[in-house]
C-alpha atoms as a PDB file:
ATOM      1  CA  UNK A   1     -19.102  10.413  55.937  1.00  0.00           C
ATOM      2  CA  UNK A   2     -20.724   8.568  58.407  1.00  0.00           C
ATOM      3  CA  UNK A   3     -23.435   5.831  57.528  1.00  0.00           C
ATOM      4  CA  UNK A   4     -26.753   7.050  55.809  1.00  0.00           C
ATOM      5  CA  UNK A   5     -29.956   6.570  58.275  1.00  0.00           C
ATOM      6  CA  UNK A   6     -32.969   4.867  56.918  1.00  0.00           C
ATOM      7  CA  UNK A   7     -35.566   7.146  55.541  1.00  0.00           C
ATOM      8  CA  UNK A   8     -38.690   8.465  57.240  1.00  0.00           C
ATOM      9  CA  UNK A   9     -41.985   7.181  55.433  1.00  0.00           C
ATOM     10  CA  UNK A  10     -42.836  10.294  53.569  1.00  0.00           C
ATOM     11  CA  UNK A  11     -39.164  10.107  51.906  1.00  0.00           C
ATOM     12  CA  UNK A  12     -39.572   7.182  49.258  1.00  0.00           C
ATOM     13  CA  UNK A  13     -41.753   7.858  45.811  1.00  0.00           C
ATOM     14  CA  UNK A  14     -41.475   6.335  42.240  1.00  0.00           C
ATOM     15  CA  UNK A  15     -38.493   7.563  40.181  1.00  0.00           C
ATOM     16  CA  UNK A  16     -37.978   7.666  36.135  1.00  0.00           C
ATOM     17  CA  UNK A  17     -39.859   3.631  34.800  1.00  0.00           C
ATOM     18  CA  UNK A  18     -41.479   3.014  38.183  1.00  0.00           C
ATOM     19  CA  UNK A  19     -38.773   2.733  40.258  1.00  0.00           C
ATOM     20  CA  UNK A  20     -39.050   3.021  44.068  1.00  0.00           C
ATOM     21  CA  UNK A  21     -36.605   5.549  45.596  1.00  0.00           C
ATOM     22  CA  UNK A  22     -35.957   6.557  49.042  1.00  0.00           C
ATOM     23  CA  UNK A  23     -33.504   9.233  50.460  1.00  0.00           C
ATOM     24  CA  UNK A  24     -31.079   8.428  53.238  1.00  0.00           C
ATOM     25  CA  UNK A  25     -29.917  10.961  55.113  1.00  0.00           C
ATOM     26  CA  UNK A  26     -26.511  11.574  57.044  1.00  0.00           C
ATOM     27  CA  UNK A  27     -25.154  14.581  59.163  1.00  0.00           C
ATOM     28  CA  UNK A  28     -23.792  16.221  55.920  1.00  0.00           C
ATOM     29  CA  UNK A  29     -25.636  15.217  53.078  1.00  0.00           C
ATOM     30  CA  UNK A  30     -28.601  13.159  51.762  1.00  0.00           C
ATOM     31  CA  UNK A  31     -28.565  10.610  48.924  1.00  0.00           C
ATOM     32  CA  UNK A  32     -31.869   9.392  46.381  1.00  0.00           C
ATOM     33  CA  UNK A  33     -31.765   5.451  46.059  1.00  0.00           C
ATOM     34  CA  UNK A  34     -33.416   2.634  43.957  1.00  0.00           C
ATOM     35  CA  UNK A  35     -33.221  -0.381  44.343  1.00  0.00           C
ATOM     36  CA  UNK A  36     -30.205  -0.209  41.368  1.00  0.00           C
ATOM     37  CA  UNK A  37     -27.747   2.143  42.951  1.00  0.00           C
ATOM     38  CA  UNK A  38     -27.854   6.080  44.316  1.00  0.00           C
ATOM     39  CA  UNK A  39     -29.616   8.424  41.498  1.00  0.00           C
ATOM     40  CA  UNK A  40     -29.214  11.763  43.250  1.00  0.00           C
ATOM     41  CA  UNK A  41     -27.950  13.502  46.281  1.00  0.00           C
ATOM     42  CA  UNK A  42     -26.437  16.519  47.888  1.00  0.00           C
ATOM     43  CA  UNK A  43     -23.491  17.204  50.117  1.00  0.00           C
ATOM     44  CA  UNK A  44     -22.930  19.772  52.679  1.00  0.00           C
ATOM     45  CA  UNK A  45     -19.733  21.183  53.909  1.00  0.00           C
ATOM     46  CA  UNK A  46     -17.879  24.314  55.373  1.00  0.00           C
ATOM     47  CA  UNK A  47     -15.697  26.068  52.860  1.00  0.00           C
ATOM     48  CA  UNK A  48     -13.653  29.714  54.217  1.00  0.00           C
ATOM     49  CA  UNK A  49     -16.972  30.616  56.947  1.00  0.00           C
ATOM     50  CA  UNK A  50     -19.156  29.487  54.441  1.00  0.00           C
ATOM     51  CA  UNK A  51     -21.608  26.493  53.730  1.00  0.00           C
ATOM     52  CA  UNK A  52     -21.767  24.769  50.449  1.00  0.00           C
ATOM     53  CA  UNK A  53     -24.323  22.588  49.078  1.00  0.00           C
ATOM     54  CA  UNK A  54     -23.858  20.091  46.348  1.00  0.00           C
ATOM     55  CA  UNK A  55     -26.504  18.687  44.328  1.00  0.00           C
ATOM     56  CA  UNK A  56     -25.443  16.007  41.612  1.00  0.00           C
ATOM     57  CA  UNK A  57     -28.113  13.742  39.806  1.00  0.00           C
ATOM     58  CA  UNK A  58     -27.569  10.733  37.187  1.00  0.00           C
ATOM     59  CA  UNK A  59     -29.496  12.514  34.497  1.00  0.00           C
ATOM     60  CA  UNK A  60     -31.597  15.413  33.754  1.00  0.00           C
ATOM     61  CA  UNK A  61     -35.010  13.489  34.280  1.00  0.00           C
ATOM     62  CA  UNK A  62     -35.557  13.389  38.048  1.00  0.00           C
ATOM     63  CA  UNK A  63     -39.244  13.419  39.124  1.00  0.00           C
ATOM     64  CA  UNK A  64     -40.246  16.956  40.391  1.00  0.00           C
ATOM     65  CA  UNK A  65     -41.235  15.464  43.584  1.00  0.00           C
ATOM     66  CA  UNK A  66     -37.708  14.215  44.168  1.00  0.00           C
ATOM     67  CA  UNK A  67     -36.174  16.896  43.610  1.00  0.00           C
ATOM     68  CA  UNK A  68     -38.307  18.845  46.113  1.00  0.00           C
ATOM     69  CA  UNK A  69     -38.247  16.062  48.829  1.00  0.00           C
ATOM     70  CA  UNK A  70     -34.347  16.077  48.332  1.00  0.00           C
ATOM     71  CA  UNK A  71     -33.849  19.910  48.715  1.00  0.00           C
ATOM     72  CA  UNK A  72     -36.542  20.229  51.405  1.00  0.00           C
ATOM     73  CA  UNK A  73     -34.013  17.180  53.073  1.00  0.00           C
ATOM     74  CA  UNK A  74     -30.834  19.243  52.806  1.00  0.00           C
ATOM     75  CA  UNK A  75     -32.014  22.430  54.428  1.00  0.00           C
ATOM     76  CA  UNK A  76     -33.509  20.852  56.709  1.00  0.00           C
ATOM     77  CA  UNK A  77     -30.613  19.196  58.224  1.00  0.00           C
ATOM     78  CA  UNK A  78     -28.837  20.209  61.177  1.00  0.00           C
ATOM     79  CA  UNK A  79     -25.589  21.847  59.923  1.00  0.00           C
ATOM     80  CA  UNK A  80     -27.344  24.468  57.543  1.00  0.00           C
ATOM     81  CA  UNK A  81     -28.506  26.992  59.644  1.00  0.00           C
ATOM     82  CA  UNK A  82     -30.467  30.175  58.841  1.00  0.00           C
ATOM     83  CA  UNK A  83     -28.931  33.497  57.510  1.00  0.00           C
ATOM     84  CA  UNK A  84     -25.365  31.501  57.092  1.00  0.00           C
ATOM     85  CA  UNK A  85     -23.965  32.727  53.547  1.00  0.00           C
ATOM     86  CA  UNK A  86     -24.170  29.863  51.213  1.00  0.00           C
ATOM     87  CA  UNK A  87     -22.996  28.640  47.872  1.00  0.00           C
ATOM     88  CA  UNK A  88     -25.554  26.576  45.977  1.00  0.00           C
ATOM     89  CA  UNK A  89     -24.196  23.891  42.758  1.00  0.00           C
ATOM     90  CA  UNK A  90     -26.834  22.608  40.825  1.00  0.00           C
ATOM     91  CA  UNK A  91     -26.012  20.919  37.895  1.00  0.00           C
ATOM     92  CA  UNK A  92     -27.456  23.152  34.613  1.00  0.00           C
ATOM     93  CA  UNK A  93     -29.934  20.413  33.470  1.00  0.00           C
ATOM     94  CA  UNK A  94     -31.694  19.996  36.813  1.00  0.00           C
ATOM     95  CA  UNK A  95     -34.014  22.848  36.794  1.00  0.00           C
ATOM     96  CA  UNK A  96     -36.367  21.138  39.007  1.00  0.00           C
ATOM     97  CA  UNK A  97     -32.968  21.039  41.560  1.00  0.00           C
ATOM     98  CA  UNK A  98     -32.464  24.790  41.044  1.00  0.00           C
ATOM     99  CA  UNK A  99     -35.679  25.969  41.581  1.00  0.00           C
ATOM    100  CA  UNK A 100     -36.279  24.301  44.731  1.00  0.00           C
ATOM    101  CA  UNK A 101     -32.875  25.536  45.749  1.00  0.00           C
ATOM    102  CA  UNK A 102     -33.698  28.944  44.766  1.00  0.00           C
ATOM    103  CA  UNK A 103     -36.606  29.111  47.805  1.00  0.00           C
ATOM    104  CA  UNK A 104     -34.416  28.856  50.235  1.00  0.00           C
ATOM    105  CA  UNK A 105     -31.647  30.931  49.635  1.00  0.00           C
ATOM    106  CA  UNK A 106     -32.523  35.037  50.581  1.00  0.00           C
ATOM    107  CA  UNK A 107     -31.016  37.680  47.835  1.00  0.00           C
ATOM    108  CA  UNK A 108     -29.984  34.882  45.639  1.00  0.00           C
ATOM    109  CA  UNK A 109     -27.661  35.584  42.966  1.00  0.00           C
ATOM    110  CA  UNK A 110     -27.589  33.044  39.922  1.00  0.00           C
ATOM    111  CA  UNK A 111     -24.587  32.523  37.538  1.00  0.00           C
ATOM    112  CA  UNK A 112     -23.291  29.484  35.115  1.00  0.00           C
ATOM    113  CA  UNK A 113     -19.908  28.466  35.480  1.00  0.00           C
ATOM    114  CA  UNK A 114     -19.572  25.603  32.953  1.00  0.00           C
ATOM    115  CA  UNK A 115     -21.925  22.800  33.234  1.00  0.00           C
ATOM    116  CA  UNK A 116     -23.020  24.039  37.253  1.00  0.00           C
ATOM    117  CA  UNK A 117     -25.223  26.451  37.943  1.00  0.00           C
ATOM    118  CA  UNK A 118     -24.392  28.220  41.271  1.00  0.00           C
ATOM    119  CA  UNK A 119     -27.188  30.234  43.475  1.00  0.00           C
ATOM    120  CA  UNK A 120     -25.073  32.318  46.176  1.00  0.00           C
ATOM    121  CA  UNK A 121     -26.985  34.789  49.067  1.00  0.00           C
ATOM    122  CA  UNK A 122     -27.516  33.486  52.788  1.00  0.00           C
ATOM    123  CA  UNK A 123     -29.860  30.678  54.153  1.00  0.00           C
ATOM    124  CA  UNK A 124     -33.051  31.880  54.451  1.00  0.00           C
ATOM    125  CA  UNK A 125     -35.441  31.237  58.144  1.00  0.00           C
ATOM    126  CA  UNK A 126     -38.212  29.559  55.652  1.00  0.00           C
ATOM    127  CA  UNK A 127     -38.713  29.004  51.782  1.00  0.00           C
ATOM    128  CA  UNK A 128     -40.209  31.211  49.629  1.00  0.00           C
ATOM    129  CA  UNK A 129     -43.497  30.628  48.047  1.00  0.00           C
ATOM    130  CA  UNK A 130     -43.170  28.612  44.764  1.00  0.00           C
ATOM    131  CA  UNK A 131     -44.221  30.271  41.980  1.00  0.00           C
ATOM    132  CA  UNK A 132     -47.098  30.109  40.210  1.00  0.00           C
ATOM    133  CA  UNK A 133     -47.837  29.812  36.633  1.00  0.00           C
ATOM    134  CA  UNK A 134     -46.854  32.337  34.657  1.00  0.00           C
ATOM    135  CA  UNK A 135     -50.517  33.767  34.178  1.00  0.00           C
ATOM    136  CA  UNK A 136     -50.182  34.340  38.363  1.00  0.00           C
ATOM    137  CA  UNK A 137     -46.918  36.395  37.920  1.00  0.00           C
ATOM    138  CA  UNK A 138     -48.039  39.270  36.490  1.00  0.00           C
END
């Protein structure tokens, strides 16, 4: 994997205690850091004419706006193209990670397989709208 590339301003915020994080980004992935080491991140690769993302996080308590910067980051880079079919693992405690995921993945279908959570369908040209509470659902 080649080097990560120093993050844009808008990519840094305050994780879990205050820390500062930042995501670095590479052709095929994107990585959260602190100061203390990498806290989150996401690979991308090319499985039988398929892309597949993976997101991985130290623990379940990534702040919501990290997780939305980092998935925003990963389908935004250059090697996941619209309407490609996709695979999508999330690990099962980062909702946050899933949700965001979810927006950008047309006809997504949703499954548990252990202690991942996978979201399959095809790349979408934009996200979907977030959802609103549940009151705005109905």
């Amino acid at each position: 994997m080649p080097p990560p590339r120093r993050p844009w301003p808008d990519k840094s915020g305050r994780a879990a205690g205050g820390r500062p994080w930042e995501l670095l980004t590479s052709p095929t992935g994107v990585a959260a850091v602190t100061p203390t080491g990498t806290i989150a991140g996401a690979d991308v690769s090319e499985r039988h004419g398929r892309l597949v993302v993976e997101f991985w996080a130290q623990g379940p308590d990534l702040p919501s706006e990290l997780s939305a910067r980092l998935v925003a980051q990963v389908f935004a880079l250059p090697a996941v193209g619209s309407h490609r079919p996709v695979l999508v693992c999330v690990p099962r405690r980062g909702g946050d990670l899933l949700a965001h995921a979810r927006r950008h993945v047309q006809g997504a279908r949703t499954h548990a397989a252990g202690v991942t959570c996978m979201v399959e369908g095809r790349i979408g040209d934009h996200p979907l709208a977030e959802p609103g509470p549940p009151a705005a659902r109905r």
